[in-house]
N, C-alpha and C. Protein backbone atom coordinates (compact mmCIF):
# COMPACT_ATOMS: atom_id res chain seq x y z
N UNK A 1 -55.51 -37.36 23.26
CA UNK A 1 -54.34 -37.68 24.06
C UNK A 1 -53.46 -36.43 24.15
N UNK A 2 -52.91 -36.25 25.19
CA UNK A 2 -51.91 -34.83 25.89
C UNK A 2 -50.89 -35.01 25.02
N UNK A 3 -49.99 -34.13 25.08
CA UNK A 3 -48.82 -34.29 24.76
C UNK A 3 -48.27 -33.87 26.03
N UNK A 4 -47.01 -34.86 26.16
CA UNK A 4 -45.92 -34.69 26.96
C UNK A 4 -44.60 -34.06 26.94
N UNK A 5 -44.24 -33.51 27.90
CA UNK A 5 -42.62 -32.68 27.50
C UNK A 5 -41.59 -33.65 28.46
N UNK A 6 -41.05 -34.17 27.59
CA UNK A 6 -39.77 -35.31 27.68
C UNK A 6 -38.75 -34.38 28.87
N UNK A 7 -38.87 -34.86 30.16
CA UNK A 7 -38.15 -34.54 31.12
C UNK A 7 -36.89 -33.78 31.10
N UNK A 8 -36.21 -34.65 30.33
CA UNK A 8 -34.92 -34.68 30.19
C UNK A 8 -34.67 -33.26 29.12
N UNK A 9 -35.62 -32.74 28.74
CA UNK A 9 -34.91 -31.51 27.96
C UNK A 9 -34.84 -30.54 28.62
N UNK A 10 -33.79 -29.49 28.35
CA UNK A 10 -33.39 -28.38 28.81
C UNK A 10 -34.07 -27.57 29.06
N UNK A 11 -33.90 -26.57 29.55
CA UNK A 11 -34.79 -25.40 30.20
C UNK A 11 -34.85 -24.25 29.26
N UNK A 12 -33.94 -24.03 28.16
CA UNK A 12 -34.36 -23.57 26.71
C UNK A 12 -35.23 -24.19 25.88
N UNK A 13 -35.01 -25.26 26.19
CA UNK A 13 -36.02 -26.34 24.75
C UNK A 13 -37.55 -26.05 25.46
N UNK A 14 -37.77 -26.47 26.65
CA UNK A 14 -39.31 -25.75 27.27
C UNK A 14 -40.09 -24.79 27.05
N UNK A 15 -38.69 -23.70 26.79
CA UNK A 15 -39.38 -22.62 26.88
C UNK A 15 -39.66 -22.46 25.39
N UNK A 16 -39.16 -23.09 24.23
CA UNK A 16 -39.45 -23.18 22.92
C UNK A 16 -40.89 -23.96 22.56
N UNK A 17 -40.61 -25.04 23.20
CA UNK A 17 -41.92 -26.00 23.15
C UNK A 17 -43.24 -24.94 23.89
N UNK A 18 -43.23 -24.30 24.42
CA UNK A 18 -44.29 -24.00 25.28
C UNK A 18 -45.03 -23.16 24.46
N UNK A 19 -44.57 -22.71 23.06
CA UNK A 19 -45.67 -21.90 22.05
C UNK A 19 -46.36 -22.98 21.32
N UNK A 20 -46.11 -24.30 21.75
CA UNK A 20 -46.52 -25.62 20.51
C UNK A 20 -47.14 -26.33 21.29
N UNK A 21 -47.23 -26.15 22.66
CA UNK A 21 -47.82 -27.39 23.66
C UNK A 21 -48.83 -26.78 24.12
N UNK A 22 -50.41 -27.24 24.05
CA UNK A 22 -50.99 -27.02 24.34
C UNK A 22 -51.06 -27.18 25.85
N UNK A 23 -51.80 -26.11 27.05
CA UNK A 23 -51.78 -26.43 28.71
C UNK A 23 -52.46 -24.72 28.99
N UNK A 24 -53.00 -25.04 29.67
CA UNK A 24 -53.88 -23.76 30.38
C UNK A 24 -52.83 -22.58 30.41
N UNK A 25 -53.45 -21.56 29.54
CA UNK A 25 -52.82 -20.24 29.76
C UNK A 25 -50.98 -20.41 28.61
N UNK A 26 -50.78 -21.60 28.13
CA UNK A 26 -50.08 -22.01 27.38
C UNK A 26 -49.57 -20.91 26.26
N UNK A 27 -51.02 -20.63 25.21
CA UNK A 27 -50.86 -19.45 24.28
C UNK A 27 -51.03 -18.28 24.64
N UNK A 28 -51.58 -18.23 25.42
CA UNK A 28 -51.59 -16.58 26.15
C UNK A 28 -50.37 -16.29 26.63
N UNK A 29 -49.77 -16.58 27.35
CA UNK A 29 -48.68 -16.92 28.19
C UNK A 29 -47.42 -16.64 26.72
N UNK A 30 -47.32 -17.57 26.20
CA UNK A 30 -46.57 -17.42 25.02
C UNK A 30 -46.84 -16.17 24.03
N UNK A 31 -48.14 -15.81 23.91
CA UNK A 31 -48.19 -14.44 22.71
C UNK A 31 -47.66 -13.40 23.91
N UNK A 32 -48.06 -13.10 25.18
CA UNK A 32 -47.45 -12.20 25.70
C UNK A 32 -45.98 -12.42 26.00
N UNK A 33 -45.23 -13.17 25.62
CA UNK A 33 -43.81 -13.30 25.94
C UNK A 33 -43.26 -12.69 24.10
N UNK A 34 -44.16 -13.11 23.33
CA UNK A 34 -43.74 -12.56 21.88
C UNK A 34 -44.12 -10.95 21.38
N UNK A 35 -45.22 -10.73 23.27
CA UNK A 35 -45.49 -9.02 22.71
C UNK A 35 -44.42 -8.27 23.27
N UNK A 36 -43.87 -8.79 24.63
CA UNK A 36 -42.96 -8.20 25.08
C UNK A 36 -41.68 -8.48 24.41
N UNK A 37 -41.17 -9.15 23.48
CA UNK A 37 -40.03 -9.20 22.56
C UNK A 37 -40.10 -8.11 21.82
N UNK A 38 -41.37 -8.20 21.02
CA UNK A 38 -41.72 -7.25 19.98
C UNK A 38 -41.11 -5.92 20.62
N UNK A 39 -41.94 -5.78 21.43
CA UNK A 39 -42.10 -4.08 22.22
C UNK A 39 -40.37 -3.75 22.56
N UNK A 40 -39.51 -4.35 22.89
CA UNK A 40 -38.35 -5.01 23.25
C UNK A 40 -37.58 -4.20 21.80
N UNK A 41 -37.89 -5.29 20.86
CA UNK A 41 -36.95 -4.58 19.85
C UNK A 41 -37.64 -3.52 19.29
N UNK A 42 -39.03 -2.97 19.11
CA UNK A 42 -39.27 -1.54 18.67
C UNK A 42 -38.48 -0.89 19.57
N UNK A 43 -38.02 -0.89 21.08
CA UNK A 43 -37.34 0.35 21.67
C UNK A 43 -36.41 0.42 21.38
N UNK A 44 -35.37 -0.56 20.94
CA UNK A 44 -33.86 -0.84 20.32
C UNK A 44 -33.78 -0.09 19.13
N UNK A 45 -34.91 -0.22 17.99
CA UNK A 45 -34.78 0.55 16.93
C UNK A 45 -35.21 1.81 17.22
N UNK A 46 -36.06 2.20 17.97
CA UNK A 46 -35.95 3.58 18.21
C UNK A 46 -34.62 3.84 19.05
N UNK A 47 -33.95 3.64 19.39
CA UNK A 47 -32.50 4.40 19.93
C UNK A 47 -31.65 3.75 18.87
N UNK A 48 -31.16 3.74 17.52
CA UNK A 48 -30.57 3.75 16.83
C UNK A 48 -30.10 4.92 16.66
N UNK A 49 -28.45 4.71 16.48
CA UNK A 49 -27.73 6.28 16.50
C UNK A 49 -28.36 6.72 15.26
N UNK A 50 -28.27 8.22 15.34
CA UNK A 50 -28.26 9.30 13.81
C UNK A 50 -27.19 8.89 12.93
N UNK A 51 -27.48 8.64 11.66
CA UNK A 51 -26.67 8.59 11.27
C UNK A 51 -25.32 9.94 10.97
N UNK A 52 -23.90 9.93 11.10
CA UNK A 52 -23.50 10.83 11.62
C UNK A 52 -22.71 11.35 9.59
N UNK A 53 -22.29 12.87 9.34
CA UNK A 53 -21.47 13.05 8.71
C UNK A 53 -19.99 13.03 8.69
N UNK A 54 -19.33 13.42 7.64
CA UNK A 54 -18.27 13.54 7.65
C UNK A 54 -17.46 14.64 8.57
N UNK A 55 -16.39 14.29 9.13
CA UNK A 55 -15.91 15.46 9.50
C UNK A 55 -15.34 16.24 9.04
N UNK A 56 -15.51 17.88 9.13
CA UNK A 56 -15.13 18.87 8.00
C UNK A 56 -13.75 19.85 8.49
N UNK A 57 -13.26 19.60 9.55
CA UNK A 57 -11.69 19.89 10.11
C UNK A 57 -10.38 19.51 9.35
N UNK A 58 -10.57 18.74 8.42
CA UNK A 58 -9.19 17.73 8.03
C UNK A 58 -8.75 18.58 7.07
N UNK A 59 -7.16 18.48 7.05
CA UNK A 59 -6.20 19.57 6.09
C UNK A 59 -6.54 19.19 4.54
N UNK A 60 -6.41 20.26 4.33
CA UNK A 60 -6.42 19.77 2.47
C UNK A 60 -4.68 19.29 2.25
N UNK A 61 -4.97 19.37 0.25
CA UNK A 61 -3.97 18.49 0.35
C UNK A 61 -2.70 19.30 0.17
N UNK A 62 -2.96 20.65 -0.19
CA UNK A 62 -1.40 21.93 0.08
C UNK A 62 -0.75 21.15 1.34
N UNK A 63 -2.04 21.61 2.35
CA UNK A 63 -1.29 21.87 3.80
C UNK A 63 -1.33 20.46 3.89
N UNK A 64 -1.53 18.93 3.75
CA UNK A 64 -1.01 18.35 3.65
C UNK A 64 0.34 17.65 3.52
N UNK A 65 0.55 18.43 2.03
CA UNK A 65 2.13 17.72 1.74
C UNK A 65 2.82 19.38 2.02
N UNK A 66 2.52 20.09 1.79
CA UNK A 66 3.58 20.85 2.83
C UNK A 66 4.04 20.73 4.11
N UNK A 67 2.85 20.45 4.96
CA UNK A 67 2.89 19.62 6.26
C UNK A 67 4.08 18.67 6.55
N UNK A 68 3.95 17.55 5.00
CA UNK A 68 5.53 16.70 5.06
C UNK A 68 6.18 17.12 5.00
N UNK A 69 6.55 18.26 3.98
CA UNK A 69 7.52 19.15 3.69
C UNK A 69 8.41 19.78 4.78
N UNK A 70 7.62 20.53 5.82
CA UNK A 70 7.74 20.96 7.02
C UNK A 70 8.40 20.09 7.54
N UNK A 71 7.58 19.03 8.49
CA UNK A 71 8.20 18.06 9.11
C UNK A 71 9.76 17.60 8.65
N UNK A 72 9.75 17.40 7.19
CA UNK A 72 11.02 16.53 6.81
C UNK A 72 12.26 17.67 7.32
N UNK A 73 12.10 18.72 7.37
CA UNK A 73 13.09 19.46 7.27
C UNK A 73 13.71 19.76 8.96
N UNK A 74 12.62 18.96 9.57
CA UNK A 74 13.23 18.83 11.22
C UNK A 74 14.17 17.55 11.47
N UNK A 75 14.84 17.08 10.17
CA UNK A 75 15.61 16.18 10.18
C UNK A 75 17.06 16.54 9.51
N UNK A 76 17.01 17.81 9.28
CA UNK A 76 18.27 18.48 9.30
C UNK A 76 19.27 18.63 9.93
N UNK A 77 20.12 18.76 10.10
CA UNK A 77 21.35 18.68 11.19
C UNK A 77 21.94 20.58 10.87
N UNK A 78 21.80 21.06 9.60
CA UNK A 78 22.29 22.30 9.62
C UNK A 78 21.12 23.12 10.87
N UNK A 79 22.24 23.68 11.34
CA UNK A 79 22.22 24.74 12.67
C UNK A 79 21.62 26.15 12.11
N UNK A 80 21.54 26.82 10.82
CA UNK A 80 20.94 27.82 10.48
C UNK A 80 20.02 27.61 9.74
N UNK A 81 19.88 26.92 8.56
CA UNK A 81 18.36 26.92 7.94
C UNK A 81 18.15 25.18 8.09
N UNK A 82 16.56 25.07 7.87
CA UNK A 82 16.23 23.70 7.44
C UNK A 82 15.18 23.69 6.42
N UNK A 83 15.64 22.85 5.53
CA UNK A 83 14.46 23.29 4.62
C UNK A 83 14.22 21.19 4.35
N UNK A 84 13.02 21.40 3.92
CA UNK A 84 11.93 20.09 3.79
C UNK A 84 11.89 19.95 2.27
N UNK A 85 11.47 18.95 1.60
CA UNK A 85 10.58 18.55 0.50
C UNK A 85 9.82 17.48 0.19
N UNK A 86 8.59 17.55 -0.28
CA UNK A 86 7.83 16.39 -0.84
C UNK A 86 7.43 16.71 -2.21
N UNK A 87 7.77 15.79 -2.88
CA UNK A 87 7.47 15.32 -4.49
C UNK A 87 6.29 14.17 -4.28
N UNK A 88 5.35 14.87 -5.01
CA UNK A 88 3.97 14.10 -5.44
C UNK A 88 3.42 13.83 -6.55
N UNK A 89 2.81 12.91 -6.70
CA UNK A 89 2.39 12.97 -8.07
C UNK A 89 1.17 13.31 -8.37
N UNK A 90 0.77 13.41 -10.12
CA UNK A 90 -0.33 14.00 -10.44
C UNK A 90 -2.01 13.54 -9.81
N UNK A 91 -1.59 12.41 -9.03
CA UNK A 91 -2.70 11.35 -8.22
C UNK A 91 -2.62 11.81 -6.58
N UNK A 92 -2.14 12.51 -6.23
CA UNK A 92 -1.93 12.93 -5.07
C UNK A 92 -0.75 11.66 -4.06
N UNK A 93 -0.39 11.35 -5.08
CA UNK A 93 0.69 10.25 -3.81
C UNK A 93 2.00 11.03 -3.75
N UNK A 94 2.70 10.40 -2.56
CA UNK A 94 3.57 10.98 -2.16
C UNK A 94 4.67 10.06 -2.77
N UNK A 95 5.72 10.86 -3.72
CA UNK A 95 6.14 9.75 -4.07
C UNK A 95 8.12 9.73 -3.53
N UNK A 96 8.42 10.95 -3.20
CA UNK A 96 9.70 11.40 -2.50
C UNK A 96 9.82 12.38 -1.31
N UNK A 97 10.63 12.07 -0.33
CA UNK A 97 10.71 13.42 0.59
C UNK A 97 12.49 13.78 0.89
N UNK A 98 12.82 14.71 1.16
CA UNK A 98 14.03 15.12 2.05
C UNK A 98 14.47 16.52 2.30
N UNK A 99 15.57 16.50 2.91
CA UNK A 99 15.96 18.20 3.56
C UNK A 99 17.67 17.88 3.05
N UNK A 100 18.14 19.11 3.84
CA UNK A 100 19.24 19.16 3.66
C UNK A 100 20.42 18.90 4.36
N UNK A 101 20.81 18.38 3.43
CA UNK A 101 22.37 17.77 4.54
C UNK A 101 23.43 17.17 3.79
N UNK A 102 23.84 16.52 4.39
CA UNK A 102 25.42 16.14 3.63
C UNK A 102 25.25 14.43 2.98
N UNK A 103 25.88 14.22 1.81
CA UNK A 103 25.57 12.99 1.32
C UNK A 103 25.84 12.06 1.98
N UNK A 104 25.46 10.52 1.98
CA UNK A 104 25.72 9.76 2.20
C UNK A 104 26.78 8.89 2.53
N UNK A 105 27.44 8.45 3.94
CA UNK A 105 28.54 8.51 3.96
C UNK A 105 29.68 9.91 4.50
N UNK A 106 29.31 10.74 4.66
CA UNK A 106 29.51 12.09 4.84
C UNK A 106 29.14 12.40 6.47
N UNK A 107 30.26 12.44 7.40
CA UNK A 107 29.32 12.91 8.94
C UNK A 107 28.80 14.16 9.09
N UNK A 108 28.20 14.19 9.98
CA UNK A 108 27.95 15.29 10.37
C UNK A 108 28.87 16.06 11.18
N UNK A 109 29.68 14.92 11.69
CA UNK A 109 30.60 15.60 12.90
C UNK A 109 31.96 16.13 12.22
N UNK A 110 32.22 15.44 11.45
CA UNK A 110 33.32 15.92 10.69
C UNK A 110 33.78 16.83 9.60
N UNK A 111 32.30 17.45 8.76
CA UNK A 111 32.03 18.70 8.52
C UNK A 111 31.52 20.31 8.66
N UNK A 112 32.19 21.09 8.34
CA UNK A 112 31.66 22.49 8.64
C UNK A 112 30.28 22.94 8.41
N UNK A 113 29.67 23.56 9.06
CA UNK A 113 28.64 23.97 8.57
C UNK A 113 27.97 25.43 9.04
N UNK A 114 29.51 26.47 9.04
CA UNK A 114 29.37 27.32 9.19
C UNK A 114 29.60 28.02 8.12
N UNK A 115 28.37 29.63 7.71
CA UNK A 115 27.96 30.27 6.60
C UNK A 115 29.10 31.25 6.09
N UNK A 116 30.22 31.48 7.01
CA UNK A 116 31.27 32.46 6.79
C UNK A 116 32.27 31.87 6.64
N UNK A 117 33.81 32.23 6.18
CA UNK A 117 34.82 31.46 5.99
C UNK A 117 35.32 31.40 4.89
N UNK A 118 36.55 30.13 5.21
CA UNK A 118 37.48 29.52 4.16
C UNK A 118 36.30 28.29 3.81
N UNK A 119 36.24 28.75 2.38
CA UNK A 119 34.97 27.90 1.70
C UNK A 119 34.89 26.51 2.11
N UNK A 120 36.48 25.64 1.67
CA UNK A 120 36.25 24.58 1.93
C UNK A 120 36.80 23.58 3.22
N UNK A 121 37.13 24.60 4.41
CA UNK A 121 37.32 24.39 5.23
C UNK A 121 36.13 24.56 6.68
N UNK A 122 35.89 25.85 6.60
CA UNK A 122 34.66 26.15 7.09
C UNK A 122 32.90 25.78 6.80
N UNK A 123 32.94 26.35 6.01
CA UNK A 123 31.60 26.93 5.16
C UNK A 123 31.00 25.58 4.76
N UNK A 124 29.54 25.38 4.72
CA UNK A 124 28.85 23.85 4.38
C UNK A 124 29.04 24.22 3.12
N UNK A 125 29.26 25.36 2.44
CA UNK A 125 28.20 25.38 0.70
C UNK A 125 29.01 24.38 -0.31
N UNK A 126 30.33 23.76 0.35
CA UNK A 126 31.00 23.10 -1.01
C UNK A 126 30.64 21.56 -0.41
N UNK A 127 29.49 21.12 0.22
CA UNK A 127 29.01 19.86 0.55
C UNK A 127 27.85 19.52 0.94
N UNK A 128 26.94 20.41 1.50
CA UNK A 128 25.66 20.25 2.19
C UNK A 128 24.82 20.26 0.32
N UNK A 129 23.58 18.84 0.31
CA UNK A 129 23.04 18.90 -0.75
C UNK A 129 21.27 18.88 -0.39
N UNK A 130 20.88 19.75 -0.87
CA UNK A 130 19.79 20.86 -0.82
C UNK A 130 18.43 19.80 -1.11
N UNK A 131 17.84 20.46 -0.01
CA UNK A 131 16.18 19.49 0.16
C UNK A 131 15.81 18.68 -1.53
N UNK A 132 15.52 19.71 -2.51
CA UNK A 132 14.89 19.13 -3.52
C UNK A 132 15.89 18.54 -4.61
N UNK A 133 17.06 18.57 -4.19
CA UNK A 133 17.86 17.36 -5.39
C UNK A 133 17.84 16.02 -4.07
N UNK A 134 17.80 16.20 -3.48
CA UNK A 134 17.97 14.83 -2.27
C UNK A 134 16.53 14.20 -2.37
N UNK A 135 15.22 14.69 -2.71
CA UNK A 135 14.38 14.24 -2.65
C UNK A 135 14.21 13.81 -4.28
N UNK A 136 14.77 14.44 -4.98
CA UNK A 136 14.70 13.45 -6.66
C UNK A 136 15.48 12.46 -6.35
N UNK A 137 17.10 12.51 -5.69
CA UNK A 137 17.51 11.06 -5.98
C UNK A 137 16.79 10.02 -4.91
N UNK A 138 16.42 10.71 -4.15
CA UNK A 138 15.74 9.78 -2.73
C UNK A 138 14.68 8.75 -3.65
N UNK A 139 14.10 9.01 -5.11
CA UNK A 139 13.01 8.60 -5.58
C UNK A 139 13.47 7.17 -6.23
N UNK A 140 13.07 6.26 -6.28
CA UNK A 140 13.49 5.01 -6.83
C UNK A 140 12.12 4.49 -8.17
N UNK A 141 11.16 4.89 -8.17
CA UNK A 141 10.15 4.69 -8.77
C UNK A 141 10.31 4.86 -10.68
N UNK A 142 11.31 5.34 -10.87
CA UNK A 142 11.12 5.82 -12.35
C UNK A 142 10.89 7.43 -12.72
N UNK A 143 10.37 7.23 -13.87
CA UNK A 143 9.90 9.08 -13.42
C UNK A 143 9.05 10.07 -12.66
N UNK A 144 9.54 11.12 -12.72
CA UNK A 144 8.82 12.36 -12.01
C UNK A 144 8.13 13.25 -12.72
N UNK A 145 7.75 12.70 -14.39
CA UNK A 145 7.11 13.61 -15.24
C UNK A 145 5.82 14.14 -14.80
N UNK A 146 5.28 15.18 -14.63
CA UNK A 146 3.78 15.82 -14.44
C UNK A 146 4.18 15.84 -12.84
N UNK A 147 5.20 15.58 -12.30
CA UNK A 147 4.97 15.66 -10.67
C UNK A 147 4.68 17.08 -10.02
N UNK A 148 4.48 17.22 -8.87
CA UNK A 148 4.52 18.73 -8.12
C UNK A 148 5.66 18.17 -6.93
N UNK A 149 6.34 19.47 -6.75
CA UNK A 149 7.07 19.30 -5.26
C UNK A 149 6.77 20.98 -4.90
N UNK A 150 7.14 20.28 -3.38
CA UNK A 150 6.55 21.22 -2.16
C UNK A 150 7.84 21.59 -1.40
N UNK A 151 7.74 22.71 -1.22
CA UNK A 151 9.85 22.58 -0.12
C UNK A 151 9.15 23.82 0.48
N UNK A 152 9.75 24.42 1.16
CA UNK A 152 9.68 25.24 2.63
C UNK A 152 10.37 26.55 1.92
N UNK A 153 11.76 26.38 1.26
CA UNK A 153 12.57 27.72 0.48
C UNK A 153 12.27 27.80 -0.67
N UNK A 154 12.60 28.81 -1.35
CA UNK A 154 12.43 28.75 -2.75
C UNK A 154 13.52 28.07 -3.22
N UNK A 155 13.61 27.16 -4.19
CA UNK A 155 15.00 26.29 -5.16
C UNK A 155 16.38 27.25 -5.35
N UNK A 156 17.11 27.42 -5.10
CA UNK A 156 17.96 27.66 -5.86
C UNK A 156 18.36 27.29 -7.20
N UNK A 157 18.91 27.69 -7.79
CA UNK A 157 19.10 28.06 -9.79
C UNK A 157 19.94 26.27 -9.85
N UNK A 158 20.90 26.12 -8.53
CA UNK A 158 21.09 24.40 -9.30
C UNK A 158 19.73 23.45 -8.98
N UNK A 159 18.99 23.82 -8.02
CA UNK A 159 17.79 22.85 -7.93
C UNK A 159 17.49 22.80 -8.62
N UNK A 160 16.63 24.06 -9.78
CA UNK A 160 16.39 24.26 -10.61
C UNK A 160 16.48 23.51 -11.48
N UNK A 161 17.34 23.71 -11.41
CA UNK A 161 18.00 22.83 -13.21
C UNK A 161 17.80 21.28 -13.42
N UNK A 162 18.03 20.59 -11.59
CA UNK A 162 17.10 19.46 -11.67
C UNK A 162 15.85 19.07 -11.62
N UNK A 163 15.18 20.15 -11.25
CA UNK A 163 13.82 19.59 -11.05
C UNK A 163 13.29 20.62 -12.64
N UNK A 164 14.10 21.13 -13.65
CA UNK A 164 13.29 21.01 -14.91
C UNK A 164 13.46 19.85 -15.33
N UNK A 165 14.79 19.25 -15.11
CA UNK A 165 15.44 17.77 -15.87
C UNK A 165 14.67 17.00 -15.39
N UNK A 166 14.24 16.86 -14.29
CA UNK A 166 13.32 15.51 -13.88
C UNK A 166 12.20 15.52 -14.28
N UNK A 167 11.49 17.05 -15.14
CA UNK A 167 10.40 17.15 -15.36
C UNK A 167 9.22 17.30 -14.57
N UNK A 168 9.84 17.80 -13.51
CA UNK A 168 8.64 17.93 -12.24
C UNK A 168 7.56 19.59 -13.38
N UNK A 169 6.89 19.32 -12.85
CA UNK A 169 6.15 20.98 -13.31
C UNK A 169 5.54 21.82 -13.09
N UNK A 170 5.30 21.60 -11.19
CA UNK A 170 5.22 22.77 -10.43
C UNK A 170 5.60 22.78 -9.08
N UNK A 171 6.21 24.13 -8.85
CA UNK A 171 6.70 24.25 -7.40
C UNK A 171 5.89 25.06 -6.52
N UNK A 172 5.21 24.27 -5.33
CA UNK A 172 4.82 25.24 -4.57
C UNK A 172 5.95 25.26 -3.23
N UNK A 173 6.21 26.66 -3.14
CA UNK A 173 7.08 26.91 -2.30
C UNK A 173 6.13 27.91 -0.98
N UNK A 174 7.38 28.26 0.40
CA UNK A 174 6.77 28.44 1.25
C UNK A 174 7.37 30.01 1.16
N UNK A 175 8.63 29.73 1.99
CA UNK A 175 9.63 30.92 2.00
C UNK A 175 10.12 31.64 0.68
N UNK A 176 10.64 32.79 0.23
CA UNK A 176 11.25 33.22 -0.81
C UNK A 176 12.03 34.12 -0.24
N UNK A 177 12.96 33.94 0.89
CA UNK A 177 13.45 34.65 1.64
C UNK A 177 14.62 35.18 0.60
N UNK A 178 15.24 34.97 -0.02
CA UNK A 178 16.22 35.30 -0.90
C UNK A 178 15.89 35.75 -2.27
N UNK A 179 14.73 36.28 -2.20
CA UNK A 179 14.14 36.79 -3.61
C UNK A 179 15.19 37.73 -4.14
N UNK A 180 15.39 37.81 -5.19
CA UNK A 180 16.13 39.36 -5.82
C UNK A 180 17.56 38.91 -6.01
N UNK A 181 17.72 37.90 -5.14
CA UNK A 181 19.81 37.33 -5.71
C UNK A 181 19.88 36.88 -6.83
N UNK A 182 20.97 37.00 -6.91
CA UNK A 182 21.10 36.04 -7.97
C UNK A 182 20.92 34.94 -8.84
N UNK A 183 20.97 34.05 -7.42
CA UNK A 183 20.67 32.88 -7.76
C UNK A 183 19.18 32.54 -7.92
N UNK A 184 18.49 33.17 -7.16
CA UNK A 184 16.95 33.26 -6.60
C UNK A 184 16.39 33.71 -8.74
N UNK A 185 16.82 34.56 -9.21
CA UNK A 185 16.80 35.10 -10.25
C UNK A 185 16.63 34.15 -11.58
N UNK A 186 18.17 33.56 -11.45
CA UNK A 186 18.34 32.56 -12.34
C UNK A 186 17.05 31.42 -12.82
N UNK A 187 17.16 31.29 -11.26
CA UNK A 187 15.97 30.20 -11.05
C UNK A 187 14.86 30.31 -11.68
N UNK A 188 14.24 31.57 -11.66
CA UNK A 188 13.00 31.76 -11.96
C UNK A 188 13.00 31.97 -13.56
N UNK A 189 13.91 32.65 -14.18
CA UNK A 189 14.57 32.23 -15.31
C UNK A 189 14.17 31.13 -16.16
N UNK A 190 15.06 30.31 -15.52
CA UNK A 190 14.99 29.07 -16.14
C UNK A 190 13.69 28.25 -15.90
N UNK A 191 12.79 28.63 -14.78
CA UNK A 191 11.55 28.18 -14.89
C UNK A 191 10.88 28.47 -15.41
N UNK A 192 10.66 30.06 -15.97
CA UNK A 192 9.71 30.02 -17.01
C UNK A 192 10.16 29.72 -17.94
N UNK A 193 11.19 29.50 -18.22
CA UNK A 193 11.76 28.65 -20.24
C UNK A 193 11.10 28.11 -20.36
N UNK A 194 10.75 26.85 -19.17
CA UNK A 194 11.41 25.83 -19.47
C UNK A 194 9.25 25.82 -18.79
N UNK A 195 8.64 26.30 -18.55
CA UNK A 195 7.43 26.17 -18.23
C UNK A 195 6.79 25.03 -16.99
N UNK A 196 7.98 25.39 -15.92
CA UNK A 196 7.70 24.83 -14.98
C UNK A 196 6.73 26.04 -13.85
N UNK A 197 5.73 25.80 -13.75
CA UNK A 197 4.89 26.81 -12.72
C UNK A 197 5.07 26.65 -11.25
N UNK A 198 5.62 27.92 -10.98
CA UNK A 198 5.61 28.32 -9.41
C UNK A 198 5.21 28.96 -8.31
N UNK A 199 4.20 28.70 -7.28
CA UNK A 199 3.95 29.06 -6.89
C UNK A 199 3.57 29.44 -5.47
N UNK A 200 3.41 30.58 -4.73
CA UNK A 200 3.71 30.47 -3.29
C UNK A 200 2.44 29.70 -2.44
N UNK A 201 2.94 29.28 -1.60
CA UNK A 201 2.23 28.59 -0.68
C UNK A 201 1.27 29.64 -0.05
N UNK A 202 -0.63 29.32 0.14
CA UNK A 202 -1.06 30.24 0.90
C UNK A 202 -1.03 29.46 2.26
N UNK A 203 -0.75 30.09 3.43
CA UNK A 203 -1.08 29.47 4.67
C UNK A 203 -2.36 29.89 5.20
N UNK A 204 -3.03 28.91 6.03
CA UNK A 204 -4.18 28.91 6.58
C UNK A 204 -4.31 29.63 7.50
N UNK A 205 -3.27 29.80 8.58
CA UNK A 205 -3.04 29.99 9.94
C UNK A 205 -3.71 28.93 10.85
N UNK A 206 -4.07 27.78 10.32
CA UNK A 206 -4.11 26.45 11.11
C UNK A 206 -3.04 26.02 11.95
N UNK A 207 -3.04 25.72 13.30
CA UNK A 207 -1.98 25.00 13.74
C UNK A 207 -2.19 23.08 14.01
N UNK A 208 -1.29 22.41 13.87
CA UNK A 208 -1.79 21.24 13.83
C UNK A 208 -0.52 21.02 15.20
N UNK A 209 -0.97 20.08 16.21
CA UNK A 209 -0.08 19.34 16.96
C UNK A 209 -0.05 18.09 17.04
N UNK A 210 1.23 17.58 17.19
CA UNK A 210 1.48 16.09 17.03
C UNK A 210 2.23 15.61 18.37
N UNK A 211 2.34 15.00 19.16
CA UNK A 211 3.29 14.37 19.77
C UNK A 211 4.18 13.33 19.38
N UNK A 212 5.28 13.34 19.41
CA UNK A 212 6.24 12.24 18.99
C UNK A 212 7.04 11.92 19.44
């Protein structure tokens, strides 16, 4: 006795049944529909992408957090220098940033921030507070022991004095435009006492662009 294909099924279910139902040309018909699948997905696996590597362009992690460093310091409002900082930790996280400017509460519009003058009329230096003490208090986390920070200038002798107190313990800096002053002096001073290591930034001559 035949077997029958129940009318009423779909035009997928047929084409399923038709490897199980015996009828002239039935299995032939069906193994060549399973050679051309086959053949089907061997060409699919032969065009499988290469697998691809890593890409070998990406900044390390200097020019990284100097990179922040940089950047932060385009958030300055002083008209003659800008200087940046990032404080990181011994894990590579970023754990503080800032530049320089006037504290909190403090306008911009309503202070001097010209380099010549009646000190505390003119002149920013008895108010503007300097990239790397703004980026220790900027820090809310606890301590900064074993940290590194990154700034654009070299510290001045009061930075200094906080970032031995905070226990940071190395500075890579960019600029040392003020080498040989005084203050520039002090600094270095009190960094080696106190065995905090400093050192200059090498640049790549990479340029990176961003739009923003």
């Amino acid at each position: 006795m035949s077997r029958r294909v129940p009318a009423a099924l779909p035009a997928h279910a047929e084409s399923s049944i038709a490897f199980v139902t015996p009828r002239p040309g039935g299995y032939a018909g069906a193994r060549g529909k399973f050679d051309s699948f086959a053949s089907a997905r061997g060409t699919l696996n032969s065009k499988k992408e290469t697998p691809m590597g890593k890409r070998e362009d990406y900044i390390g992690w200097d020019e990284y957090f100097m990179g922040v460093a940089q950047l932060s310091g385009f958030r300055s409002k002083d008209p003659n220098t800008q200087v940046g900082c990032c404080i990181v930790s011994q894990d590579n996280k970023i754990l503080s940033m800032g530049y320089n400017g006037l504290p909190k509460g403090c306008s911009d519009e309503d202070f001097p921030w010209n380099r010549e003058g009646d000190v505390l009329d003119e002149t920013k230096y008895a108010y503007v507070t300097h990239a790397e003490l703004n980026s220790i208090l900027n820090y809310r986390g606890g301590s900064l022991e074993g940290a590194r920070l990154y700034v654009s200038l070299f510290p001045c002798n009061e930075c200094a004095k906080a970032i031995i107190q905070a226990g940071i313990k190395k500075v890579v800096f960019d600029s040392d435009k003020y080498e040989g002053t005084p203050e520039n002096r002090a600094a270095k001073r009190m960094f080696d006492a106190a065995g905090v290591e400093y050192i200059p930034y090498s640049r790549t001559g990479r340029t990176v662009k961003i739009m923003i």
